[in-house]
C-alpha atoms as a PDB file:
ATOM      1  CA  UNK A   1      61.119  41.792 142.642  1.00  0.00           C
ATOM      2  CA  UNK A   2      63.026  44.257 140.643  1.00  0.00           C
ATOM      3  CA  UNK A   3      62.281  48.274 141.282  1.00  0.00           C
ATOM      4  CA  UNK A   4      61.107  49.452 138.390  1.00  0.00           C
ATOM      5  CA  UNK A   5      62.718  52.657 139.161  1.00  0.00           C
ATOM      6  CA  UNK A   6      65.745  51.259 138.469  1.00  0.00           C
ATOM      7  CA  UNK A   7      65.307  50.821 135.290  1.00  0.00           C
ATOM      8  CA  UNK A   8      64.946  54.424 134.496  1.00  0.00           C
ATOM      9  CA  UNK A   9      68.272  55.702 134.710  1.00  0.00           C
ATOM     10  CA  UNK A  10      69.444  59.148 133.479  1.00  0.00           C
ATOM     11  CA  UNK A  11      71.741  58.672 130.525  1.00  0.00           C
ATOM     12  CA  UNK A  12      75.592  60.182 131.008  1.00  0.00           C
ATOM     13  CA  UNK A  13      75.898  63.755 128.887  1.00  0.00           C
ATOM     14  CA  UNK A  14      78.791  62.643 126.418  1.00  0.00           C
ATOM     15  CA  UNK A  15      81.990  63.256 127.070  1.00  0.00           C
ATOM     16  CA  UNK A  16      83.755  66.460 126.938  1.00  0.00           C
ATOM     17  CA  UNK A  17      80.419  68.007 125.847  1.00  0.00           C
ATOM     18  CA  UNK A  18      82.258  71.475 126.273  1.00  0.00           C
ATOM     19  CA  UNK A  19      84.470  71.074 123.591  1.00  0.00           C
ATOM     20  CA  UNK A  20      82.101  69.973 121.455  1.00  0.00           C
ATOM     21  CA  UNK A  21      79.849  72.528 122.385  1.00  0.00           C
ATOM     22  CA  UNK A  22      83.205  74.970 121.859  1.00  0.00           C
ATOM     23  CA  UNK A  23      83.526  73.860 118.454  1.00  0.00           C
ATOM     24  CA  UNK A  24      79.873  74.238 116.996  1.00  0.00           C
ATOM     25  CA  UNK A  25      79.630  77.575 118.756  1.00  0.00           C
ATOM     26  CA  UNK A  26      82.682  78.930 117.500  1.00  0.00           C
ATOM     27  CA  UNK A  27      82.549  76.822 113.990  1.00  0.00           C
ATOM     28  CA  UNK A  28      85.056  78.432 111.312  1.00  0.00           C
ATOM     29  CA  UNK A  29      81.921  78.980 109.217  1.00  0.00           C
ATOM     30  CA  UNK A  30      80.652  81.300 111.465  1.00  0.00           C
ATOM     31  CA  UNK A  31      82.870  83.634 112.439  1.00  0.00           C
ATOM     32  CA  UNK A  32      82.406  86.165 109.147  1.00  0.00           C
ATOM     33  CA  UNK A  33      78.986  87.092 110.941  1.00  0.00           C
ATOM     34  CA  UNK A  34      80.742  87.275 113.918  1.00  0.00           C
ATOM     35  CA  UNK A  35      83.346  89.729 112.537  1.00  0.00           C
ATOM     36  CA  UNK A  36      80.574  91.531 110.755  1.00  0.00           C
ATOM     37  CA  UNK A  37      78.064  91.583 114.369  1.00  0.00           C
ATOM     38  CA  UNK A  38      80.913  93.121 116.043  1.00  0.00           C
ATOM     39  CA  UNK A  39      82.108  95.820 113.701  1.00  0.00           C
ATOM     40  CA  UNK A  40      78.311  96.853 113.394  1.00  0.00           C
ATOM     41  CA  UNK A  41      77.880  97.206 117.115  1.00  0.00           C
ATOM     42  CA  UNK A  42      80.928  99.129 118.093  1.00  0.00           C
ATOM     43  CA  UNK A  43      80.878 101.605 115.718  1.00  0.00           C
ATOM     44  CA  UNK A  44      77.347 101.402 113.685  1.00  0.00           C
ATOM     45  CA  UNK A  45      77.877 105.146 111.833  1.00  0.00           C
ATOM     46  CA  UNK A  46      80.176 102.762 109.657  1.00  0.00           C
ATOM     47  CA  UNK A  47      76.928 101.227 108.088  1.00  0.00           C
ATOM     48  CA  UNK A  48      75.341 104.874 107.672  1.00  0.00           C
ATOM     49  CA  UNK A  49      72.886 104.746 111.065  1.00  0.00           C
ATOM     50  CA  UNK A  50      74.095 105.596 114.693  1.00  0.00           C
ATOM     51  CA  UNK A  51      71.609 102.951 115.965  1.00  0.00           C
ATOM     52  CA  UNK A  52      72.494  99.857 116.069  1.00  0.00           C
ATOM     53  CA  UNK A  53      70.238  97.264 113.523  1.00  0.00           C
ATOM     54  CA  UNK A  54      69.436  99.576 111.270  1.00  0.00           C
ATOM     55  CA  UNK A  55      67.451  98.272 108.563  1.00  0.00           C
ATOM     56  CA  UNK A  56      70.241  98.088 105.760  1.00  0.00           C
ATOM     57  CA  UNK A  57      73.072  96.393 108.238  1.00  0.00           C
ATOM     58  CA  UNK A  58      70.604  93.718 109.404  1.00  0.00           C
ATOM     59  CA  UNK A  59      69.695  92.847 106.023  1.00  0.00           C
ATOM     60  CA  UNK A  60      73.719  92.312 104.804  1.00  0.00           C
ATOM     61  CA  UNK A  61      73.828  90.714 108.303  1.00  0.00           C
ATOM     62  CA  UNK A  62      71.065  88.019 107.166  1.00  0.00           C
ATOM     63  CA  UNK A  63      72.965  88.033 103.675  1.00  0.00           C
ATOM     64  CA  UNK A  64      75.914  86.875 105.403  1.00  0.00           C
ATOM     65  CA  UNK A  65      74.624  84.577 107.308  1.00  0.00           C
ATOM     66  CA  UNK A  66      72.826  83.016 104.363  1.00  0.00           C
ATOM     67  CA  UNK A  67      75.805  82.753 102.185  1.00  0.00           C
ATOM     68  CA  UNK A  68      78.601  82.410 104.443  1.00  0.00           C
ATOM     69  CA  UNK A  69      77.416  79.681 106.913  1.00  0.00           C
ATOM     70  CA  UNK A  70      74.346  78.159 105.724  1.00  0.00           C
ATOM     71  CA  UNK A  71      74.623  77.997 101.912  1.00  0.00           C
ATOM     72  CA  UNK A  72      78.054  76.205 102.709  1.00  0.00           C
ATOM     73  CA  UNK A  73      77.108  73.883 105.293  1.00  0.00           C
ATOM     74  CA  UNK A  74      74.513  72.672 102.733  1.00  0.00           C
ATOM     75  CA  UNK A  75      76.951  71.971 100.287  1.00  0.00           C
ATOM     76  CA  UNK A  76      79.011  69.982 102.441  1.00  0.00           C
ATOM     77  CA  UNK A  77      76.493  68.184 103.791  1.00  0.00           C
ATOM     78  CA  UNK A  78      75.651  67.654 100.227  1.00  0.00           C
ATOM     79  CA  UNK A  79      78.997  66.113  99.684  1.00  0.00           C
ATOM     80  CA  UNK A  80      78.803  63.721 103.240  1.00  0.00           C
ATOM     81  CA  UNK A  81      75.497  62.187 101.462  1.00  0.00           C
ATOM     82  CA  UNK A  82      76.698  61.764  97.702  1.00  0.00           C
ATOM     83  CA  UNK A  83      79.902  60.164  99.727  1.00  0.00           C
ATOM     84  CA  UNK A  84      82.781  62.882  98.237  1.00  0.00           C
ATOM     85  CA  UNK A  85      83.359  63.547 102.321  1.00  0.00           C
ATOM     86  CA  UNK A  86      83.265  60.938 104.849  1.00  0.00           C
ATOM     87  CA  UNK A  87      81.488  62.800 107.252  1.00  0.00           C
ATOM     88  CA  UNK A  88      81.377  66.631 108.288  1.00  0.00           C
ATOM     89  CA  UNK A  89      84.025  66.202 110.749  1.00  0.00           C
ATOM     90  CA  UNK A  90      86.455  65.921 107.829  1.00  0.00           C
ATOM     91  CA  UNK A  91      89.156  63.867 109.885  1.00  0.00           C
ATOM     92  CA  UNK A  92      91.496  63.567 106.607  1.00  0.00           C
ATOM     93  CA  UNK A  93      93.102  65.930 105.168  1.00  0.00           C
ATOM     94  CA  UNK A  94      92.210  64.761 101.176  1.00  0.00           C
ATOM     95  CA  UNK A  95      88.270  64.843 102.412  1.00  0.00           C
ATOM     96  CA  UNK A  96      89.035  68.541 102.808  1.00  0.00           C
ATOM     97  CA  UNK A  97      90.109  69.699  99.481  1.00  0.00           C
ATOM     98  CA  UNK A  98      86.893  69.985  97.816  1.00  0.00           C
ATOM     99  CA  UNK A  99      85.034  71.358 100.981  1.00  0.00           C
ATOM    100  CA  UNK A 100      87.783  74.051 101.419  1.00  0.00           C
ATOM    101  CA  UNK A 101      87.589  74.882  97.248  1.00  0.00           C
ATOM    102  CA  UNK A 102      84.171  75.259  97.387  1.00  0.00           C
ATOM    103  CA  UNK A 103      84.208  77.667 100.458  1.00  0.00           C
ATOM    104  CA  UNK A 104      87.124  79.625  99.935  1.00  0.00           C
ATOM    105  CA  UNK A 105      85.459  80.185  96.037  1.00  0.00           C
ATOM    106  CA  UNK A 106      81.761  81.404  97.945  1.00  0.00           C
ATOM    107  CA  UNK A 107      83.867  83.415 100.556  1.00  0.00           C
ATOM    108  CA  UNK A 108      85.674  85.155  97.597  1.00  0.00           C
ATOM    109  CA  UNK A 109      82.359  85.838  95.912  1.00  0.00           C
ATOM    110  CA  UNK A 110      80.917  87.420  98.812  1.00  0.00           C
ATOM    111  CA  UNK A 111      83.786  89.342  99.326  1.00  0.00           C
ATOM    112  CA  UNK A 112      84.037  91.132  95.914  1.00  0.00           C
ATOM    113  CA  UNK A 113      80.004  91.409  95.993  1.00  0.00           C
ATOM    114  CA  UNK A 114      80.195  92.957  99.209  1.00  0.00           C
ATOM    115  CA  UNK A 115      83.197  94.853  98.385  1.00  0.00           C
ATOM    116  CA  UNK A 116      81.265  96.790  95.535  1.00  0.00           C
ATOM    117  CA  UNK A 117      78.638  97.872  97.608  1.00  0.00           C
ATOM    118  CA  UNK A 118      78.016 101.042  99.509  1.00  0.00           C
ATOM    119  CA  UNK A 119      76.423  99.283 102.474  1.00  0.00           C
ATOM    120  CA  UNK A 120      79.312  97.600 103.409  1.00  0.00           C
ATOM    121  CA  UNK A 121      82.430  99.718 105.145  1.00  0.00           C
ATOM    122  CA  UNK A 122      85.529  99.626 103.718  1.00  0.00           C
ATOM    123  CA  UNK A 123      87.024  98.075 106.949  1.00  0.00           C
ATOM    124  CA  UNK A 124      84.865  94.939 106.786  1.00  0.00           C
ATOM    125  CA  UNK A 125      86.062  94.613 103.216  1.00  0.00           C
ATOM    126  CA  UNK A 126      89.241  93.974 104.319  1.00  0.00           C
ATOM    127  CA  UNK A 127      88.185  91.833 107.581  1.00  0.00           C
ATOM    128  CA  UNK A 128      86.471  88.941 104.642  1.00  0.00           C
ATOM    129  CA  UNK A 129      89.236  89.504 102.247  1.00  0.00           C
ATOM    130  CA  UNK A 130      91.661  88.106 105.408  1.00  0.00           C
ATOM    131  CA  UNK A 131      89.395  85.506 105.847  1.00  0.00           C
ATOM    132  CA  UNK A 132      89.383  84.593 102.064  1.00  0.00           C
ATOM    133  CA  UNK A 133      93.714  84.391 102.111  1.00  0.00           C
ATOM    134  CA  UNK A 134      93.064  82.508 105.395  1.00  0.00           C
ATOM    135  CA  UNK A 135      91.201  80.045 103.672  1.00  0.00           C
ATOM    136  CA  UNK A 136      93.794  80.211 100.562  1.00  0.00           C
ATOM    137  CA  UNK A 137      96.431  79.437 102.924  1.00  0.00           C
ATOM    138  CA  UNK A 138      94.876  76.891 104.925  1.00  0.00           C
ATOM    139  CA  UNK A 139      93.937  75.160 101.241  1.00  0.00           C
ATOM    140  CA  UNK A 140      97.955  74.873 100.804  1.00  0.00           C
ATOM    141  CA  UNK A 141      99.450  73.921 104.093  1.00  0.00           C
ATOM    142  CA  UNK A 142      96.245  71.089 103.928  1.00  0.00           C
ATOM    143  CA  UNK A 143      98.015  69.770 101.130  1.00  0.00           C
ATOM    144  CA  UNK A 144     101.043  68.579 103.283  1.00  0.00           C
ATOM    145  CA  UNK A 145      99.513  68.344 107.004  1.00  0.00           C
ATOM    146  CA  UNK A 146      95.914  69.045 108.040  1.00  0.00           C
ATOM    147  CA  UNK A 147      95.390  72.598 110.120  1.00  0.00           C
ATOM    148  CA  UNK A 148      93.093  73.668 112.325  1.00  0.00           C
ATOM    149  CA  UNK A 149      90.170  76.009 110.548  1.00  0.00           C
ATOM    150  CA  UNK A 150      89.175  76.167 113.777  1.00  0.00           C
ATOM    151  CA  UNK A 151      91.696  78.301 115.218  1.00  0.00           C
ATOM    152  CA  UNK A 152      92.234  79.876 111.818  1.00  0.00           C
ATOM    153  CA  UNK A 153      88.932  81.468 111.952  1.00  0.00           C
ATOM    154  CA  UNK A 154      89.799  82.261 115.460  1.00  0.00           C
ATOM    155  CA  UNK A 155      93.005  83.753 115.035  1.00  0.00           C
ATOM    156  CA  UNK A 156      91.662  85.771 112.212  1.00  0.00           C
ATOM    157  CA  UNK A 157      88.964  87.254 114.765  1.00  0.00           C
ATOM    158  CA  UNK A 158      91.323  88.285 117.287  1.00  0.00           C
ATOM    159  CA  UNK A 159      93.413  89.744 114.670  1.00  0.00           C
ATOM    160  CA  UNK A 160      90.148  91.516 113.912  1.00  0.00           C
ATOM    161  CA  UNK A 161      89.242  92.688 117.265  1.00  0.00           C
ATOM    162  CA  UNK A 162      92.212  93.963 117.374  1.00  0.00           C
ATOM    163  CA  UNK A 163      92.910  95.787 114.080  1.00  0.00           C
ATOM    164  CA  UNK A 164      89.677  97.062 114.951  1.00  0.00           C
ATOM    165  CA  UNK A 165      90.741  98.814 118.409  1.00  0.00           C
ATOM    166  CA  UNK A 166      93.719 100.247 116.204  1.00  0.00           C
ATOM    167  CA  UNK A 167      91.208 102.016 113.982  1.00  0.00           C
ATOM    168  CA  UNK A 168      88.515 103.437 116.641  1.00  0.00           C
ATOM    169  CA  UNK A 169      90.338 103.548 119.960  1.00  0.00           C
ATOM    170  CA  UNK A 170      89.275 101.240 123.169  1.00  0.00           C
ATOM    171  CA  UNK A 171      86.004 102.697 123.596  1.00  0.00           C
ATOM    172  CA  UNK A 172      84.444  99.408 122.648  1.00  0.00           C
ATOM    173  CA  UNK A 173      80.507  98.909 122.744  1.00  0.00           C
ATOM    174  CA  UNK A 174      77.615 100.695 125.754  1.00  0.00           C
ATOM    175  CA  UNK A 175      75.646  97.579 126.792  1.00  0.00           C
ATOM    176  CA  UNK A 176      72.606  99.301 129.031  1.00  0.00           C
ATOM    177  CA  UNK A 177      74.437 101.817 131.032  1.00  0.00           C
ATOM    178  CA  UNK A 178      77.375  99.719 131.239  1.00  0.00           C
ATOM    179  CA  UNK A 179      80.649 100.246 128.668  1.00  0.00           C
ATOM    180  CA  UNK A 180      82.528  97.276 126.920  1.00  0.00           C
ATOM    181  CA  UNK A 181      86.358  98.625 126.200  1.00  0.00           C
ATOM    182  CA  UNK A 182      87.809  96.897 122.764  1.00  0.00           C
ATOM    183  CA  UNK A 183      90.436  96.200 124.909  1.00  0.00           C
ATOM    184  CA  UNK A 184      88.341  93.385 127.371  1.00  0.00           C
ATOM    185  CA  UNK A 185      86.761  92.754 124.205  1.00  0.00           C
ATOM    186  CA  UNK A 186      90.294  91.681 122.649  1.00  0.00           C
ATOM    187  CA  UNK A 187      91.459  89.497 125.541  1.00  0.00           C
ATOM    188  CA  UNK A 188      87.974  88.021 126.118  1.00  0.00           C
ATOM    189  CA  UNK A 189      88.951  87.076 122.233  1.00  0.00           C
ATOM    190  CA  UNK A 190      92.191  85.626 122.901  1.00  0.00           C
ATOM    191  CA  UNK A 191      90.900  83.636 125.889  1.00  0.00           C
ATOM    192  CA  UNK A 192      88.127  82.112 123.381  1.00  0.00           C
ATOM    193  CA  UNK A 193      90.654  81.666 121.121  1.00  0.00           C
ATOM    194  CA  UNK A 194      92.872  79.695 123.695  1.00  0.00           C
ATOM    195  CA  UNK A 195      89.668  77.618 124.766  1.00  0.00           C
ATOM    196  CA  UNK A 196      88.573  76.697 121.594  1.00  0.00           C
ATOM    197  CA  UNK A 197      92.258  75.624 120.411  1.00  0.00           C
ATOM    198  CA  UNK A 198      92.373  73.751 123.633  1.00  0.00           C
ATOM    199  CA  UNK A 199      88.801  71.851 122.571  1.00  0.00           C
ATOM    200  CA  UNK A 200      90.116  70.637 119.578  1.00  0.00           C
ATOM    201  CA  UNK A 201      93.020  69.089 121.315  1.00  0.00           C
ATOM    202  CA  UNK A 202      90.687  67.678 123.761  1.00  0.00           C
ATOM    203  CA  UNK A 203      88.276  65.779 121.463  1.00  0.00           C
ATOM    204  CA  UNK A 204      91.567  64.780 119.361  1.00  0.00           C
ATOM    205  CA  UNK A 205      90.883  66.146 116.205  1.00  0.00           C
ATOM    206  CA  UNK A 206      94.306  68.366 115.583  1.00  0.00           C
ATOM    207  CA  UNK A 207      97.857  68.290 117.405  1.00  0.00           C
ATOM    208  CA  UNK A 208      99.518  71.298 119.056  1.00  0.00           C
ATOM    209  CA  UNK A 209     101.501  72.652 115.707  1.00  0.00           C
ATOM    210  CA  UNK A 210      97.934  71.879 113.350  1.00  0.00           C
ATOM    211  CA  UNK A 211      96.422  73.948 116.015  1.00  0.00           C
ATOM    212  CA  UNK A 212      98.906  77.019 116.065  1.00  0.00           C
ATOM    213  CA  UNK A 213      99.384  77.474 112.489  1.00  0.00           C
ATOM    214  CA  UNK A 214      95.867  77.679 112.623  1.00  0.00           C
ATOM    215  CA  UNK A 215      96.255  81.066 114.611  1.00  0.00           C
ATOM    216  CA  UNK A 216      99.235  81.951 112.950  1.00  0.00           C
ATOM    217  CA  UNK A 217      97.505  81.817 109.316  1.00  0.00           C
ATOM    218  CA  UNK A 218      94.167  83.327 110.655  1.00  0.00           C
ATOM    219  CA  UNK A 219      95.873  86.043 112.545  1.00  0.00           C
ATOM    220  CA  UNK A 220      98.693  86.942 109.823  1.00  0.00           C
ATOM    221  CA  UNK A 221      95.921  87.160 106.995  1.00  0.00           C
ATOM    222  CA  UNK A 222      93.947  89.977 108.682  1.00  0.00           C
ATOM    223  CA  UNK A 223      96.988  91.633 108.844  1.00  0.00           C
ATOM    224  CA  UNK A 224      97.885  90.844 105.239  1.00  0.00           C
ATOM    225  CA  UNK A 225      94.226  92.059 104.293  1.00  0.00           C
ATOM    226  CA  UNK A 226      94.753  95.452 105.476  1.00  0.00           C
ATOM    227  CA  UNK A 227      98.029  96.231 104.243  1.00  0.00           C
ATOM    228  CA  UNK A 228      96.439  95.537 101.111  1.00  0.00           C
ATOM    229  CA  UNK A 229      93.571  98.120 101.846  1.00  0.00           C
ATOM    230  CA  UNK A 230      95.108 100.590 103.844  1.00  0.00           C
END
Protein backbone atom coordinates (compact mmCIF):
# COMPACT_ATOMS: atom_id res chain seq x y z
CA UNK A 1 0.00 0.00 0.00
CA UNK A 2 0.89 3.39 -1.20
CA UNK A 3 2.20 6.16 1.57
CA UNK A 4 -0.04 8.63 1.52
CA UNK A 5 2.68 10.97 2.28
CA UNK A 6 3.81 10.63 -0.92
CA UNK A 7 1.32 12.06 -2.42
CA UNK A 8 1.83 15.38 -0.84
CA UNK A 9 4.69 16.71 -2.51
CA UNK A 10 5.91 20.35 -2.33
CA UNK A 11 5.42 21.97 -5.70
CA UNK A 12 8.89 23.40 -7.51
CA UNK A 13 9.00 27.55 -7.09
CA UNK A 14 9.00 28.45 -10.95
CA UNK A 15 11.82 28.98 -12.63
CA UNK A 16 14.06 31.86 -12.44
CA UNK A 17 11.63 33.31 -9.85
CA UNK A 18 14.38 36.09 -9.30
CA UNK A 19 14.03 37.61 -12.44
CA UNK A 20 10.65 37.65 -12.34
CA UNK A 21 10.61 38.88 -9.03
CA UNK A 22 13.42 41.58 -10.54
CA UNK A 23 11.07 42.70 -13.02
CA UNK A 24 7.77 43.38 -10.95
CA UNK A 25 9.91 45.02 -8.30
CA UNK A 26 11.66 47.23 -10.48
CA UNK A 27 8.58 47.54 -13.16
CA UNK A 28 9.15 50.71 -15.55
CA UNK A 29 5.86 51.96 -14.09
CA UNK A 30 7.24 52.37 -10.94
CA UNK A 31 10.20 53.97 -10.92
CA UNK A 32 8.67 57.85 -11.05
CA UNK A 33 7.80 57.12 -7.24
CA UNK A 34 10.98 55.77 -6.91
CA UNK A 35 12.73 58.88 -8.31
CA UNK A 36 10.33 61.01 -6.36
CA UNK A 37 10.95 58.64 -2.70
CA UNK A 38 14.51 59.27 -3.17
CA UNK A 39 14.77 62.96 -3.92
CA UNK A 40 12.34 63.48 -0.85
CA UNK A 41 14.56 61.56 1.50
CA UNK A 42 17.94 62.93 0.72
CA UNK A 43 17.25 66.29 0.74
CA UNK A 44 13.47 66.85 2.16
CA UNK A 45 13.96 71.01 2.63
CA UNK A 46 13.30 70.64 -1.26
CA UNK A 47 9.54 69.90 -0.45
CA UNK A 48 9.47 72.87 2.22
CA UNK A 49 9.92 70.49 5.64
CA UNK A 50 13.37 69.23 7.01
CA UNK A 51 11.56 66.04 8.17
CA UNK A 52 11.14 63.61 6.11
CA UNK A 53 7.06 62.70 5.21
CA UNK A 54 5.88 65.76 5.75
CA UNK A 55 2.33 66.02 5.19
CA UNK A 56 2.38 67.85 1.68
CA UNK A 57 5.30 65.42 0.09
CA UNK A 58 3.42 62.27 1.18
CA UNK A 59 0.33 63.41 -0.29
CA UNK A 60 2.11 64.20 -4.06
CA UNK A 61 3.87 60.90 -3.13
CA UNK A 62 0.30 59.04 -3.00
CA UNK A 63 -0.63 61.31 -6.13
CA UNK A 64 2.08 59.76 -7.93
CA UNK A 65 1.62 56.64 -7.14
CA UNK A 66 -2.05 56.85 -8.07
CA UNK A 67 -1.50 58.28 -11.44
CA UNK A 68 1.74 57.06 -12.48
CA UNK A 69 1.55 53.28 -11.68
CA UNK A 70 -1.84 52.35 -10.80
CA UNK A 71 -4.15 54.46 -13.00
CA UNK A 72 -1.93 53.00 -15.92
CA UNK A 73 -1.73 49.51 -15.04
CA UNK A 74 -5.57 49.68 -15.05
CA UNK A 75 -5.72 50.85 -18.37
CA UNK A 76 -3.63 48.26 -19.71
CA UNK A 77 -5.12 45.71 -18.08
CA UNK A 78 -8.16 47.24 -19.53
CA UNK A 79 -6.77 46.74 -22.94
CA UNK A 80 -5.46 42.73 -22.15
CA UNK A 81 -9.40 42.10 -21.40
CA UNK A 82 -11.13 44.09 -24.37
CA UNK A 83 -8.21 42.04 -26.41
CA UNK A 84 -6.24 45.46 -27.94
CA UNK A 85 -3.00 43.71 -25.97
CA UNK A 86 -2.36 40.13 -25.87
CA UNK A 87 -1.38 40.01 -22.49
CA UNK A 88 0.55 42.48 -20.06
CA UNK A 89 3.79 41.05 -20.93
CA UNK A 90 3.48 42.83 -24.28
CA UNK A 91 5.92 40.33 -26.17
CA UNK A 92 5.31 42.29 -29.65
CA UNK A 93 6.31 45.23 -30.40
CA UNK A 94 2.74 46.48 -32.34
CA UNK A 95 0.87 45.33 -28.84
CA UNK A 96 2.94 48.17 -27.43
CA UNK A 97 1.95 51.17 -29.32
CA UNK A 98 -1.21 51.95 -27.72
CA UNK A 99 0.03 50.99 -24.13
CA UNK A 100 3.13 53.26 -24.60
CA UNK A 101 0.62 56.31 -26.17
CA UNK A 102 -1.49 56.10 -23.46
CA UNK A 103 1.35 56.27 -20.78
CA UNK A 104 3.69 58.52 -22.21
CA UNK A 105 0.25 61.01 -22.72
CA UNK A 106 -0.62 60.42 -18.51
CA UNK A 107 3.19 60.80 -17.75
CA UNK A 108 3.14 64.14 -19.71
CA UNK A 109 0.04 65.24 -17.85
CA UNK A 110 1.47 64.65 -14.59
CA UNK A 111 4.43 66.27 -15.48
CA UNK A 112 3.05 69.72 -16.53
CA UNK A 113 0.44 69.38 -13.46
CA UNK A 114 3.18 68.79 -11.23
CA UNK A 115 5.36 71.18 -12.90
CA UNK A 116 2.90 74.14 -12.03
CA UNK A 117 2.81 73.47 -8.57
CA UNK A 118 4.72 74.85 -5.66
CA UNK A 119 4.91 71.51 -3.85
CA UNK A 120 6.89 69.99 -6.26
CA UNK A 121 10.88 71.09 -6.62
CA UNK A 122 12.05 72.24 -9.61
CA UNK A 123 14.59 69.31 -9.79
CA UNK A 124 11.91 66.60 -9.82
CA UNK A 125 10.33 68.56 -12.64
CA UNK A 126 12.98 67.81 -14.67
CA UNK A 127 13.60 64.07 -13.29
CA UNK A 128 9.53 63.22 -14.92
CA UNK A 129 10.08 65.41 -17.85
CA UNK A 130 13.27 62.77 -18.66
CA UNK A 131 11.09 60.13 -18.05
CA UNK A 132 8.34 61.58 -20.39
CA UNK A 133 11.26 61.95 -23.58
CA UNK A 134 12.26 58.45 -22.35
CA UNK A 135 9.02 57.22 -23.06
CA UNK A 136 8.85 59.49 -26.41
CA UNK A 137 11.89 57.83 -27.48
CA UNK A 138 11.22 54.43 -26.57
CA UNK A 139 7.61 55.04 -28.58
CA UNK A 140 9.97 55.58 -31.83
CA UNK A 141 12.77 53.10 -31.70
CA UNK A 142 9.48 50.51 -30.83
CA UNK A 143 8.43 51.29 -34.14
CA UNK A 144 11.46 49.47 -35.80
CA UNK A 145 12.72 46.93 -32.94
CA UNK A 146 11.17 46.44 -29.49
CA UNK A 147 13.39 48.03 -26.37
CA UNK A 148 13.61 47.32 -23.09
CA UNK A 149 11.30 49.86 -20.77
CA UNK A 150 12.74 47.99 -18.35
CA UNK A 151 16.14 49.20 -18.41
CA UNK A 152 14.88 52.50 -19.77
CA UNK A 153 13.27 53.28 -16.56
CA UNK A 154 16.39 52.00 -15.04
CA UNK A 155 18.83 53.86 -16.85
CA UNK A 156 16.81 56.95 -16.34
CA UNK A 157 17.13 56.32 -12.41
CA UNK A 158 20.71 56.00 -12.34
CA UNK A 159 20.98 58.95 -14.46
CA UNK A 160 18.88 60.40 -11.65
CA UNK A 161 20.83 59.29 -8.75
CA UNK A 162 23.37 60.63 -10.22
CA UNK A 163 22.38 64.10 -11.52
CA UNK A 164 21.18 64.21 -8.14
CA UNK A 165 24.73 63.75 -6.33
CA UNK A 166 25.86 66.57 -8.90
CA UNK A 167 23.34 68.95 -7.37
CA UNK A 168 23.70 68.21 -3.41
CA UNK A 169 27.11 66.62 -2.99
CA UNK A 170 27.63 62.77 -1.71
CA UNK A 171 26.19 63.27 1.55
CA UNK A 172 23.36 60.97 0.63
CA UNK A 173 20.55 60.01 3.27
CA UNK A 174 21.14 59.33 7.72
CA UNK A 175 19.36 55.97 8.17
CA UNK A 176 19.33 55.67 12.31
CA UNK A 177 22.74 56.78 13.21
CA UNK A 178 24.14 55.34 10.20
CA UNK A 179 24.92 57.68 6.80
CA UNK A 180 24.04 56.54 3.14
CA UNK A 181 26.66 58.53 0.67
CA UNK A 182 24.85 59.31 -2.93
CA UNK A 183 27.77 57.85 -4.07
CA UNK A 184 26.93 53.89 -2.67
CA UNK A 185 23.60 55.01 -3.43
CA UNK A 186 24.64 55.50 -7.27
CA UNK A 187 26.52 52.21 -7.69
CA UNK A 188 23.99 50.24 -5.59
CA UNK A 189 21.84 51.86 -8.71
CA UNK A 190 23.97 50.72 -11.39
CA UNK A 191 24.30 47.22 -9.91
CA UNK A 192 20.27 47.09 -9.91
CA UNK A 193 20.39 48.36 -13.08
CA UNK A 194 22.86 45.57 -14.31
CA UNK A 195 20.63 42.86 -12.46
CA UNK A 196 17.52 43.82 -13.71
CA UNK A 197 18.91 44.11 -17.47
CA UNK A 198 20.39 40.75 -16.82
CA UNK A 199 16.60 39.38 -15.70
CA UNK A 200 15.16 40.30 -18.73
CA UNK A 201 17.71 38.42 -20.68
CA UNK A 202 17.19 35.57 -18.44
CA UNK A 203 13.40 35.06 -18.78
CA UNK A 204 13.95 35.89 -22.68
CA UNK A 205 11.94 38.73 -23.13
CA UNK A 206 14.66 41.32 -24.85
CA UNK A 207 18.23 40.66 -26.52
CA UNK A 208 21.48 42.34 -25.44
CA UNK A 209 21.16 45.62 -27.91
CA UNK A 210 16.94 45.91 -26.91
CA UNK A 211 18.35 45.84 -23.49
CA UNK A 212 21.15 48.60 -23.78
CA UNK A 213 19.35 51.10 -25.72
CA UNK A 214 17.10 50.73 -23.02
CA UNK A 215 19.83 52.36 -20.68
CA UNK A 216 21.11 54.42 -23.24
CA UNK A 217 17.56 56.19 -23.89
CA UNK A 218 16.67 56.20 -20.10
CA UNK A 219 20.00 57.52 -19.07
CA UNK A 220 20.49 60.18 -22.05
CA UNK A 221 16.87 61.63 -21.38
CA UNK A 222 17.59 62.67 -17.76
CA UNK A 223 20.35 64.30 -19.08
CA UNK A 224 18.38 65.87 -21.92
CA UNK A 225 15.70 66.93 -19.18
CA UNK A 226 18.01 69.04 -17.35
CA UNK A 227 19.73 70.80 -19.95
CA UNK A 228 16.39 71.85 -20.72
CA UNK A 229 15.81 73.14 -17.06
CA UNK A 230 19.01 74.17 -15.97
Amino acid sequence: MDNPMTELTVPAPPKKWWALALSGLFHPLLIPTYMYVLLMVVNPFLFGSNDFGNERAVLTLVMMVLYTAVIPMISILLMVALNMVGSVMMAEKTERIGPLLLVMVLYFWVYYNLSQSNDVPTIFSAFLLGVVIALAGAFVINVMDKISLHTVGMGGLVGMLMITMGLFGANGITIGGMTVGLGLMLLTGVLLAGMVGTARLALGAHDTVQVYSGYIVGFVAQLVALKFYF
